[in-house]
Structures are given as structure tokens and as C-alpha cells.
PDB file of N, CA and C in Angstrom:
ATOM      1  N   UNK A   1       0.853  -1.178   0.000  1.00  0.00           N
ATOM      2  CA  UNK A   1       0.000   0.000   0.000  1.00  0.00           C
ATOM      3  C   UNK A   1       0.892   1.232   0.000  1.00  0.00           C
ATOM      4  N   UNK A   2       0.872   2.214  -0.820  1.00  0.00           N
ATOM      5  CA  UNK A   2       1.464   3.314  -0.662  1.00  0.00           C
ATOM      6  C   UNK A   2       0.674   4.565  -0.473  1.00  0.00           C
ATOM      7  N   UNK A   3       0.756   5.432   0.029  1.00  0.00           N
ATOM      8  CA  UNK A   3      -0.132   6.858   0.195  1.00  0.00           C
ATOM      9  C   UNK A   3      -0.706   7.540  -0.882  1.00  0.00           C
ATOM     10  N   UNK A   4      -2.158   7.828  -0.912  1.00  0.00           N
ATOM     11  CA  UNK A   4      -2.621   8.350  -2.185  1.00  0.00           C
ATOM     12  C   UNK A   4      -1.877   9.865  -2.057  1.00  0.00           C
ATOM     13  N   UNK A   5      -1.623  10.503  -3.812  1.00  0.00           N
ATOM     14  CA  UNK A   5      -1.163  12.100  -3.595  1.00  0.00           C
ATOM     15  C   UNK A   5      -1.566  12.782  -3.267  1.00  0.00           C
ATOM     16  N   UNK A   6      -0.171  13.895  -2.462  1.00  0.00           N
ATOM     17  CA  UNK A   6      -0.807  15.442  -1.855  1.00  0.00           C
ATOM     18  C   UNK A   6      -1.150  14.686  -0.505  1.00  0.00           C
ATOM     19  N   UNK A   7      -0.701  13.983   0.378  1.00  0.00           N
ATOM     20  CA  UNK A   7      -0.958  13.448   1.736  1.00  0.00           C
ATOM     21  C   UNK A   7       0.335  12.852   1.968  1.00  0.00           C
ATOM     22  N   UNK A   8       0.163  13.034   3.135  1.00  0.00           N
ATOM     23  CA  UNK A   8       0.997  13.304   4.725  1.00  0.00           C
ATOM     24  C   UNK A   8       0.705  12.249   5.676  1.00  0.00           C
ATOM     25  N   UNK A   9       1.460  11.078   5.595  1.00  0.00           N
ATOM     26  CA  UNK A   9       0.788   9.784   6.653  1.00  0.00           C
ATOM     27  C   UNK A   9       1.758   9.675   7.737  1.00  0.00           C
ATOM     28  N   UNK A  10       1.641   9.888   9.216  1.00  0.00           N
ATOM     29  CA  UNK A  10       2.489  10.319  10.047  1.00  0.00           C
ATOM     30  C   UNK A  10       1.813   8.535  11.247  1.00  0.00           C
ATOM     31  N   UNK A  11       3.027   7.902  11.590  1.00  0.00           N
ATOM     32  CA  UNK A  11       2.555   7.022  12.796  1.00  0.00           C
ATOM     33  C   UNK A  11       1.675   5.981  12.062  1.00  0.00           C
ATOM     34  N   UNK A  12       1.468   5.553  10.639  1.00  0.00           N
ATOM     35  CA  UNK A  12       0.527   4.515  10.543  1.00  0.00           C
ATOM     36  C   UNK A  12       1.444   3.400  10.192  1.00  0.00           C
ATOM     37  N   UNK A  13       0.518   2.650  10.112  1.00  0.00           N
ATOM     38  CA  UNK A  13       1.373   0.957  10.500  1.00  0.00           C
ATOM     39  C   UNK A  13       0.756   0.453   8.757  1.00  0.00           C
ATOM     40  N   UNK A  14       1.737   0.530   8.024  1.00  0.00           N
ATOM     41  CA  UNK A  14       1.489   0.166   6.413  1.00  0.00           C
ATOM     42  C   UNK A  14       1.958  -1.169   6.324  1.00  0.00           C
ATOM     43  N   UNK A  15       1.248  -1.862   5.550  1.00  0.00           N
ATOM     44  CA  UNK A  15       1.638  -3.474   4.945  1.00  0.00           C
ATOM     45  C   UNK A  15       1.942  -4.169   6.395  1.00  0.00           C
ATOM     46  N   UNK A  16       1.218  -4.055   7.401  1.00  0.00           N
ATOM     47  CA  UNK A  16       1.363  -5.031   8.360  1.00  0.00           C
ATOM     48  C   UNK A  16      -0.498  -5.502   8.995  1.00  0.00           C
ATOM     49  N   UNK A  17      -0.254  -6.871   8.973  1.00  0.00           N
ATOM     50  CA  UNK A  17      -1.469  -7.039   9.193  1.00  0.00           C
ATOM     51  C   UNK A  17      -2.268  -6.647  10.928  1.00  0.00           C
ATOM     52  N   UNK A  18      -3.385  -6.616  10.591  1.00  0.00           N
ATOM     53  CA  UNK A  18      -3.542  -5.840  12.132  1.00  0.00           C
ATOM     54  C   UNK A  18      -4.106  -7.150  13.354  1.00  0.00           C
ATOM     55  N   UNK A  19      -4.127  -8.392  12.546  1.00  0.00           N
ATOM     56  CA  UNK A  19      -4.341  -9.395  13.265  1.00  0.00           C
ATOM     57  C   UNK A  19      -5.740  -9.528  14.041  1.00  0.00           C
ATOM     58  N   UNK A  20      -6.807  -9.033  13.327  1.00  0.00           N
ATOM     59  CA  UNK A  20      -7.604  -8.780  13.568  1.00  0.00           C
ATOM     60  C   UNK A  20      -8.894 -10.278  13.825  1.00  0.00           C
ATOM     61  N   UNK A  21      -9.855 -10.407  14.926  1.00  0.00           N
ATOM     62  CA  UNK A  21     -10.438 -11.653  15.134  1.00  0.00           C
ATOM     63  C   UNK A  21     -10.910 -12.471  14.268  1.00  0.00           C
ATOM     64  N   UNK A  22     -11.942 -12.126  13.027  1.00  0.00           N
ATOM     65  CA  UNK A  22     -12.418 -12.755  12.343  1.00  0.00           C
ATOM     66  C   UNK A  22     -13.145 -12.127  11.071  1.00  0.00           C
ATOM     67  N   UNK A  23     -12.232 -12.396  10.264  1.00  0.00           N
ATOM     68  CA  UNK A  23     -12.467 -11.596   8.270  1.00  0.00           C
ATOM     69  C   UNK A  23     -12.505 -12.979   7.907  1.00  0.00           C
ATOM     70  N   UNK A  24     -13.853 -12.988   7.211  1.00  0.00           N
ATOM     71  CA  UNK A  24     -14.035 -14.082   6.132  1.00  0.00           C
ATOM     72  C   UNK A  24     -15.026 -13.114   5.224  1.00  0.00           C
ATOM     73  N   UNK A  25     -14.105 -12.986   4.193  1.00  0.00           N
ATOM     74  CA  UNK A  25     -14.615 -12.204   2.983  1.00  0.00           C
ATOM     75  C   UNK A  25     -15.865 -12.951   1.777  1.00  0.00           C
ATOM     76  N   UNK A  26     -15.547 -14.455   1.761  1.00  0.00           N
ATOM     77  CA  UNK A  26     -16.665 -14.738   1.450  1.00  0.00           C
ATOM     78  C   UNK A  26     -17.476 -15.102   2.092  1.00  0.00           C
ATOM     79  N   UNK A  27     -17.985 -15.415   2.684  1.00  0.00           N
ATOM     80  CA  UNK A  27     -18.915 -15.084   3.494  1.00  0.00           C
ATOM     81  C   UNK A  27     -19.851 -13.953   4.500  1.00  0.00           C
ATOM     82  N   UNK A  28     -18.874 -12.865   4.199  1.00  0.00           N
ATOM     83  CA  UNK A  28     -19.274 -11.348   4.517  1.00  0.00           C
ATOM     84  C   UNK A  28     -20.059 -11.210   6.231  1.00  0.00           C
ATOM     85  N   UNK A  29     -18.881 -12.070   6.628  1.00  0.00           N
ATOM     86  CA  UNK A  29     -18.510 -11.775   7.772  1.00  0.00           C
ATOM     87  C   UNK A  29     -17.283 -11.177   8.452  1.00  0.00           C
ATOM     88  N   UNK A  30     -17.286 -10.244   9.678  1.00  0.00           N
ATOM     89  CA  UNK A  30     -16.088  -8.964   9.439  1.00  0.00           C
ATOM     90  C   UNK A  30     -16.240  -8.892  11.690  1.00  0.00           C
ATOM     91  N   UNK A  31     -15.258  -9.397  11.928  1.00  0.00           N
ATOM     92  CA  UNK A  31     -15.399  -9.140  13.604  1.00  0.00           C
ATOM     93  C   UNK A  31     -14.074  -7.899  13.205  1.00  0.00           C
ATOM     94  N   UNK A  32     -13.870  -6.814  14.153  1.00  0.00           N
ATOM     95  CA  UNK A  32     -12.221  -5.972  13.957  1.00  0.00           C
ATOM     96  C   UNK A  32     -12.302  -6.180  15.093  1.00  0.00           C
ATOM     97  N   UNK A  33     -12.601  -6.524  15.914  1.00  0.00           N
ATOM     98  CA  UNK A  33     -12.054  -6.711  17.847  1.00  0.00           C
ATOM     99  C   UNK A  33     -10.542  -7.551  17.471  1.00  0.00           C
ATOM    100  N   UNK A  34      -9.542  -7.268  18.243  1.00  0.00           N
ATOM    101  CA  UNK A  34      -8.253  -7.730  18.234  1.00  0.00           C
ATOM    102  C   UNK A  34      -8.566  -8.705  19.117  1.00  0.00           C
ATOM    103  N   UNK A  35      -8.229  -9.870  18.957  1.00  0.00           N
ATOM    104  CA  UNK A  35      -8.079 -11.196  19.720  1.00  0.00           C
ATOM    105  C   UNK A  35      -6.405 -11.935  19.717  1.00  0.00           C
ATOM    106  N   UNK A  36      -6.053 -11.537  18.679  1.00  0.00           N
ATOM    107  CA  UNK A  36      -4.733 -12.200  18.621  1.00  0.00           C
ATOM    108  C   UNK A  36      -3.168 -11.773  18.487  1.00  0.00           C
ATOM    109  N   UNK A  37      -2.320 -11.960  19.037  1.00  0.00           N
ATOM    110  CA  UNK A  37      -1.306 -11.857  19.797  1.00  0.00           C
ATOM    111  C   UNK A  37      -0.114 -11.641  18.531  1.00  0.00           C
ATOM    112  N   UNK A  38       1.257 -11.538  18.966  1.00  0.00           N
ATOM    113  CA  UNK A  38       0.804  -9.782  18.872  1.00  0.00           C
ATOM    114  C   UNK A  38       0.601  -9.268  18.029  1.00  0.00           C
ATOM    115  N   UNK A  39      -0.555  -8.399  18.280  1.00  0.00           N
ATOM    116  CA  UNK A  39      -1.033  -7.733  17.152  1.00  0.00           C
ATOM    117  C   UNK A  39      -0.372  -5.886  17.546  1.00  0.00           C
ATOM    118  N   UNK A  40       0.078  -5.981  16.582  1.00  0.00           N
ATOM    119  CA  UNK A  40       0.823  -4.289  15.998  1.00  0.00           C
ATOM    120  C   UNK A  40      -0.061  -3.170  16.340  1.00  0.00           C
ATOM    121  N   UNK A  41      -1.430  -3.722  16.713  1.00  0.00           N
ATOM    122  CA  UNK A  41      -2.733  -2.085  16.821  1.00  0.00           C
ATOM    123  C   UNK A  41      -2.652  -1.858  18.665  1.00  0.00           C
ATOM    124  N   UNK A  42      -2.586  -3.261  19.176  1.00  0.00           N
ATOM    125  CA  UNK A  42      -2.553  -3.473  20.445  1.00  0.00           C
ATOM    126  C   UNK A  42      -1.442  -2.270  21.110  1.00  0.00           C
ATOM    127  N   UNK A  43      -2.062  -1.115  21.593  1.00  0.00           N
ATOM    128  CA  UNK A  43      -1.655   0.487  22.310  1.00  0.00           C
ATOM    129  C   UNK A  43      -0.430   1.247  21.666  1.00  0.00           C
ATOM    130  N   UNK A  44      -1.188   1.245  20.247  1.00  0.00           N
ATOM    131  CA  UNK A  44      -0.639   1.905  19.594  1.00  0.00           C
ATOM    132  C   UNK A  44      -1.353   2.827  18.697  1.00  0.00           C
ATOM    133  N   UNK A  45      -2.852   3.254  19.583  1.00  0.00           N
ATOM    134  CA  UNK A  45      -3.231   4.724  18.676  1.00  0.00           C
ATOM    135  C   UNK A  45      -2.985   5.612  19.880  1.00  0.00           C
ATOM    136  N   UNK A  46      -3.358   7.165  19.391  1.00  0.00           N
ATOM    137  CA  UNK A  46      -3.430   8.136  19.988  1.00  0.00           C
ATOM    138  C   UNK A  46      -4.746   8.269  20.662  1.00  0.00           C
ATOM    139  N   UNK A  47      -4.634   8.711  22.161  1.00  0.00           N
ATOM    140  CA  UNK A  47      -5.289   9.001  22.785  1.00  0.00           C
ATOM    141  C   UNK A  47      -6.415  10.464  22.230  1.00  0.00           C
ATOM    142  N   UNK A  48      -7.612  10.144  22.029  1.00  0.00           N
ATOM    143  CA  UNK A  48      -8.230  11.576  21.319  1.00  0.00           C
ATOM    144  C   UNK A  48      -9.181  11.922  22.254  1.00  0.00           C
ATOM    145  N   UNK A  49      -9.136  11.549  23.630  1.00  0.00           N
ATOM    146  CA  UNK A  49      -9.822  11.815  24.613  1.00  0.00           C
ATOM    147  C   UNK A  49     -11.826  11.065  24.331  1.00  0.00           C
ATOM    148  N   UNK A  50     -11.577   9.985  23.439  1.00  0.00           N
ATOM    149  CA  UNK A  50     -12.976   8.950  23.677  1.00  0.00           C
ATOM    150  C   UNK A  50     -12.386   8.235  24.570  1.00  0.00           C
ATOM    151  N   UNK A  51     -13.526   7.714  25.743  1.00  0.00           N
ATOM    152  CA  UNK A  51     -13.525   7.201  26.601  1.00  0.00           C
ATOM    153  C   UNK A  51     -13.659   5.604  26.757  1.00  0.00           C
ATOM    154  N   UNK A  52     -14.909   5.563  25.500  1.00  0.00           N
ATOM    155  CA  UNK A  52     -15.047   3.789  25.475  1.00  0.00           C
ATOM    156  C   UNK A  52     -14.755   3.819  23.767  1.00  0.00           C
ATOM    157  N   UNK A  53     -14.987   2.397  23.685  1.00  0.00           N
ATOM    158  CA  UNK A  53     -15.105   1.868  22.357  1.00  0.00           C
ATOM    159  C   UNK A  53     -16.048   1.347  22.369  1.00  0.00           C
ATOM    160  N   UNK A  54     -16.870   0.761  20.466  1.00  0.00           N
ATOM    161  CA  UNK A  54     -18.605   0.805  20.735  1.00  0.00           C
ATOM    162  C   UNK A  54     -18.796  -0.283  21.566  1.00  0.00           C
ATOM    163  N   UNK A  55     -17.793  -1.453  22.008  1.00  0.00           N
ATOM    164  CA  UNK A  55     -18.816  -2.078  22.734  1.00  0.00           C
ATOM    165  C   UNK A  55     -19.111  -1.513  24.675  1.00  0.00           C
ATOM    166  N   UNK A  56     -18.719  -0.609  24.559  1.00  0.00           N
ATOM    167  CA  UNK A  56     -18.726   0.684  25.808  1.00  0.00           C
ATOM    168  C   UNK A  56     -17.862   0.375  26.445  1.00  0.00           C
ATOM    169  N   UNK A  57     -16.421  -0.212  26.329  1.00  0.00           N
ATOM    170  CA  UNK A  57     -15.922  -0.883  27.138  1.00  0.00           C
ATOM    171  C   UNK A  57     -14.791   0.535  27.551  1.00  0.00           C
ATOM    172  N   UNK A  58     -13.892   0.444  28.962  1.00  0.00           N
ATOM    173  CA  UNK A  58     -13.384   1.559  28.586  1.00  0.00           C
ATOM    174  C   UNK A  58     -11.560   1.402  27.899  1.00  0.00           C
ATOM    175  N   UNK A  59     -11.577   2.975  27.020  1.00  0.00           N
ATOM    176  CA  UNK A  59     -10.598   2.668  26.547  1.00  0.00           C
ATOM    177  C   UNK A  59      -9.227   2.984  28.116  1.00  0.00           C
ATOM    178  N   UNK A  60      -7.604   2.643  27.424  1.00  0.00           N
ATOM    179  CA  UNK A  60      -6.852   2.892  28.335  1.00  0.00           C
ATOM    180  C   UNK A  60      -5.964   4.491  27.674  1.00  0.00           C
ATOM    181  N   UNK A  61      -4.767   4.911  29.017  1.00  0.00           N
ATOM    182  CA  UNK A  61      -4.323   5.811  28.394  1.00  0.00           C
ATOM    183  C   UNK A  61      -3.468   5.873  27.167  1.00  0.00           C
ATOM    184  N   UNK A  62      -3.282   4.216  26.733  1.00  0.00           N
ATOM    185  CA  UNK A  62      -2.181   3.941  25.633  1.00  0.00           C
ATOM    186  C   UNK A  62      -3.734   3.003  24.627  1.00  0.00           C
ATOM    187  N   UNK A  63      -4.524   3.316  23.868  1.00  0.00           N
ATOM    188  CA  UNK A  63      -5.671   2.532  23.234  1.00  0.00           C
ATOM    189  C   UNK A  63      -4.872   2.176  21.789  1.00  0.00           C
ATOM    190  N   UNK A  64      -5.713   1.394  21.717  1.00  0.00           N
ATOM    191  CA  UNK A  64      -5.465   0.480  20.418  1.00  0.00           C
ATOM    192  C   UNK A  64      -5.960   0.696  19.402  1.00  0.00           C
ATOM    193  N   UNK A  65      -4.973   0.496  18.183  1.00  0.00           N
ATOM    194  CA  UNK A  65      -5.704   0.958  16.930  1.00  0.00           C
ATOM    195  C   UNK A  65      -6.735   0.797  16.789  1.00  0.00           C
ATOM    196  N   UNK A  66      -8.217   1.140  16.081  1.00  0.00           N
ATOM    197  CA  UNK A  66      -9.318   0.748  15.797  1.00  0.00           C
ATOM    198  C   UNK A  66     -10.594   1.018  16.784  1.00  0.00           C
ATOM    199  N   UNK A  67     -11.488   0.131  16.085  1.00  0.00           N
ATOM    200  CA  UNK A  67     -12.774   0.596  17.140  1.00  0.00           C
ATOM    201  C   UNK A  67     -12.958   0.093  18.568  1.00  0.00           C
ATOM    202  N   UNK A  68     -12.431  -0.722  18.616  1.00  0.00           N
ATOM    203  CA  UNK A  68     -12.112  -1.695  19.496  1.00  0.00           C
ATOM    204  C   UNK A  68     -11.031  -1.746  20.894  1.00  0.00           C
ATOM    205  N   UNK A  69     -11.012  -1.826  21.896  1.00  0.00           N
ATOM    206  CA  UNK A  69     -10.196  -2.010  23.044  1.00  0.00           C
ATOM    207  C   UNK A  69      -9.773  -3.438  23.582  1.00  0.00           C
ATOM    208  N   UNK A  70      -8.983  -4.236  23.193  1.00  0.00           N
ATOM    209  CA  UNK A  70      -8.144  -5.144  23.771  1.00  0.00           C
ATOM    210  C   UNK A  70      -8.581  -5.533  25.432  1.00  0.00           C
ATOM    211  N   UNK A  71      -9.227  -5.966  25.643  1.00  0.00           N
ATOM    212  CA  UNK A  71      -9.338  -5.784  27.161  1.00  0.00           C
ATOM    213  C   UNK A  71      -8.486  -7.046  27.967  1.00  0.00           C
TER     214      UNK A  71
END
């Protein structure tokens, strides 16, 4: 993957997989909760001052890539 033009990609994690629970593309099923070890997203986003992730859980001061919190 390389950066589309006229952009500025600062801190992202390119061509590494995010190890994410469960993608089965044919079947068009899609979990992004991190389950598996180690995964590269695991407290490595920026803190933007949200508190939970959707499943309300709370996030920490080091959160993890995505929608999702590692708990």
C-alpha cells in the first residue's frame, strides 16, 4: 500500500497485518475486535480523549488501533 497524492501519513502501520479476530470475505462476515497476539494495533493509537469503544468498554491511556479495546 502506498499513500494516495498530496498526503501526509504520520505514525501509521502500512503493509502489516492488524491481526484482527475474524475476516471471512466470502462469506461477509467482518469481527475488527483484536483477539490475537501480537497484534501491531494493540496500544498503539493516539489518545483523542474517547472514553469507550462501541462495545462501551473503557478505553486505556495507551488505546489500540481501531474501534475496538483489547481488554
Amino acid at each position: 500500500v502506498t499513500a494516495p497524492p498530496n498526503t501526509t501519513l504520520v505514525g501509521n502501520l502500512l503493509n502489516t497485518p492488524p491481526l484482527f479476530d475474524s475476516i471471512n470475505e466470502s462469506a461477509r462476515y467482518f469481527d475488527f475486535r483484536i483477539n490475537k497476539y501480537p497484534s501491531p494495533a494493540i496500544d498503539a493509537g493516539k489518545n483523542l480523549g474517547i472514553p469507550t469503544d462501541l462495545d462501551s468498554k473503557p478505553r486505556d491511556a495507551s488505546p489500540d488501533i481501531g474501534s475496538y479495546e483489547k481488554q
